[in-house]
Protein backbone atom coordinates (compact mmCIF):
# COMPACT_ATOMS: atom_id res chain seq x y z
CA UNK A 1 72.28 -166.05 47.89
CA UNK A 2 68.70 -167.04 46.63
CA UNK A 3 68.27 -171.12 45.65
CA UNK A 4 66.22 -171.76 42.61
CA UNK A 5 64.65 -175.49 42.34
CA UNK A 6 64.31 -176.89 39.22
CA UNK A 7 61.21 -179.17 39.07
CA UNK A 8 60.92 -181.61 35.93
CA UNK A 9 58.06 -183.45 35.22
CA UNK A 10 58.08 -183.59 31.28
CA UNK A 11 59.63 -187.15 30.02
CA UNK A 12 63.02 -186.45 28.62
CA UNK A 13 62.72 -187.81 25.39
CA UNK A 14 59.21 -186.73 23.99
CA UNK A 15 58.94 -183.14 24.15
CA UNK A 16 61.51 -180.12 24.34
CA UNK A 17 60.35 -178.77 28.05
CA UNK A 18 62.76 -181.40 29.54
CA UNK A 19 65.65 -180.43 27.70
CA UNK A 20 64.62 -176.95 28.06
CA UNK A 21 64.67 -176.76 32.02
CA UNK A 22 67.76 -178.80 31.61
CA UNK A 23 69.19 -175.80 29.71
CA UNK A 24 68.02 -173.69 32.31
CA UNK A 25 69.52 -175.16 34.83
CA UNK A 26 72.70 -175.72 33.57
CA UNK A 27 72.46 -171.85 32.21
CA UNK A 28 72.04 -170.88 35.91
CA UNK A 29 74.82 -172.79 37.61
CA UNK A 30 77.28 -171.58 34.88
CA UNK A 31 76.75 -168.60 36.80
CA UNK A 32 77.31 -170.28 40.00
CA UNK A 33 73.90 -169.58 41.16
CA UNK A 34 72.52 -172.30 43.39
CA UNK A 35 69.95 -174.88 42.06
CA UNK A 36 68.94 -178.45 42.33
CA UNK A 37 67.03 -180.35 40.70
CA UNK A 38 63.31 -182.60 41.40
CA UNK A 39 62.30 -185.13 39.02
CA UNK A 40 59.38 -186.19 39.43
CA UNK A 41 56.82 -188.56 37.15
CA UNK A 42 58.27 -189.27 33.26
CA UNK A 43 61.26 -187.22 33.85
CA UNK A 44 63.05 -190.18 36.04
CA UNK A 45 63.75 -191.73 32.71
CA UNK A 46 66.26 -189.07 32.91
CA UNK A 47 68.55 -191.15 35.60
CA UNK A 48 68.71 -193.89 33.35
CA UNK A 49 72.32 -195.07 32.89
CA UNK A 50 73.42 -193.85 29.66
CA UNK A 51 75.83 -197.06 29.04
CA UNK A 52 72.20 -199.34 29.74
CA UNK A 53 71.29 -197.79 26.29
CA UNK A 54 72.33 -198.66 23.13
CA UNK A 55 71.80 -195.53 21.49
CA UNK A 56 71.01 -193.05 24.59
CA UNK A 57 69.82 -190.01 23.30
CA UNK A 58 72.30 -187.04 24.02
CA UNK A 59 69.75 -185.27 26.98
CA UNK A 60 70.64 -188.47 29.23
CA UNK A 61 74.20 -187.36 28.72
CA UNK A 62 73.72 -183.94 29.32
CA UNK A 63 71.48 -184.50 32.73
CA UNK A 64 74.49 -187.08 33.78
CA UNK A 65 77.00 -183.72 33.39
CA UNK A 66 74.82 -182.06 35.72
CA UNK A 67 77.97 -182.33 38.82
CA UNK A 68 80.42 -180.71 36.35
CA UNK A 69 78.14 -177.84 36.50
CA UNK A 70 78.17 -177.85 40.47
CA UNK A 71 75.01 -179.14 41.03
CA UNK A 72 74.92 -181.75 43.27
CA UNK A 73 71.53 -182.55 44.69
CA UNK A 74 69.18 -184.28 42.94
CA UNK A 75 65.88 -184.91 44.60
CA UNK A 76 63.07 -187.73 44.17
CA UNK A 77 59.89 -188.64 45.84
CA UNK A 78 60.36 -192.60 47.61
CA UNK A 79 57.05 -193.07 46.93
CA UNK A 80 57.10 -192.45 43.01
CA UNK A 81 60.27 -194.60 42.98
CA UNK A 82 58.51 -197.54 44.91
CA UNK A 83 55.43 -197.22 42.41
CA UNK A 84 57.45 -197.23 39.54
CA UNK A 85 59.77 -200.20 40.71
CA UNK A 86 63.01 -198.35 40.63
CA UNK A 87 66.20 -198.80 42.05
CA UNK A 88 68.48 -195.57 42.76
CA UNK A 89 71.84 -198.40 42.68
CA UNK A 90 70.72 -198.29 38.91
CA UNK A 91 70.63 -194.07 38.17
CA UNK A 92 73.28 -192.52 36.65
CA UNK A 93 73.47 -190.37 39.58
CA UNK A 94 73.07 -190.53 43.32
CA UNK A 95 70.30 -188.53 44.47
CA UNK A 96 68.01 -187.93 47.56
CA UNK A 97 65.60 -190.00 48.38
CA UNK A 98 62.61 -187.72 50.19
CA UNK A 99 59.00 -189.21 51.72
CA UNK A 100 56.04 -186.74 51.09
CA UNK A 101 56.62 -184.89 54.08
CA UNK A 102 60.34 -184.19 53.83
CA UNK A 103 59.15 -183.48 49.92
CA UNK A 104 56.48 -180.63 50.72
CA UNK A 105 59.27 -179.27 53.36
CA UNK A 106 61.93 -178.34 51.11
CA UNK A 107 60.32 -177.04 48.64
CA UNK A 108 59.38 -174.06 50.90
CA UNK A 109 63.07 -173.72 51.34
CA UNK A 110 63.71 -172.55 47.70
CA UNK A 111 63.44 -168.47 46.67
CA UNK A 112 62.78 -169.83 42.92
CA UNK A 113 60.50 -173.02 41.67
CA UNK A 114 60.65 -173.78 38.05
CA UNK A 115 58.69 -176.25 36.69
CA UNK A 116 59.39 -178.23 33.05
């Protein structure tokens, strides 16, 4: 079966292309097609607890549903976390920590890239 990775970039709050991958994705593993996610840059506002928020906007809801939908693996770059000073223990999910190398590596093992 062919993996799709679903590569967000687009802050979650300040445009519709977040929410729209985010629709996507979900869409796709309704189906029980295989996908994961990447967040990269603005879009790791996404893994902000939704209870650290007094009125979190419904998308960080949505994005923390994401396991009901099957999909468990959640990537992020080590080095964007360490230059943005942020602490997985603190994300509303778990997810996998990769360094550049392991980064550029699995994305060649994905029949599908999306990018939002």
């Amino acid at each position: 079966m062919k993996r799709s990775l679903f590569v967000f970039r687009a802050p979650p709050f300040e445009s519709s292309r977040f929410q729209e991958g985010l629709d996507a994705l979900m869409a796709l593993a309704a189906f029980e097609q295989p996908a994961d996610a990447l967040l990269m840059g603005q879009s790791l506002q996404a893994l902000s607890r939704p209870e650290n928020i007094e009125q979190p906007p419904a998308v960080l809801k949505r994005f923390a549903s994401i396991p009901l939908f099957g999909i468990e693996t959640v990537l992020v770059s080590k080095k964007e976390l360490a230059d943005k000073n942020l602490n997985p223990d603190n994300f509303s999910l778990s997810v996998r920590l990769l360094d550049d190398e392991e980064l550029v590596g699995t994305l060649t093992r994905y029949d599908h890239l999306f990018s939002f």
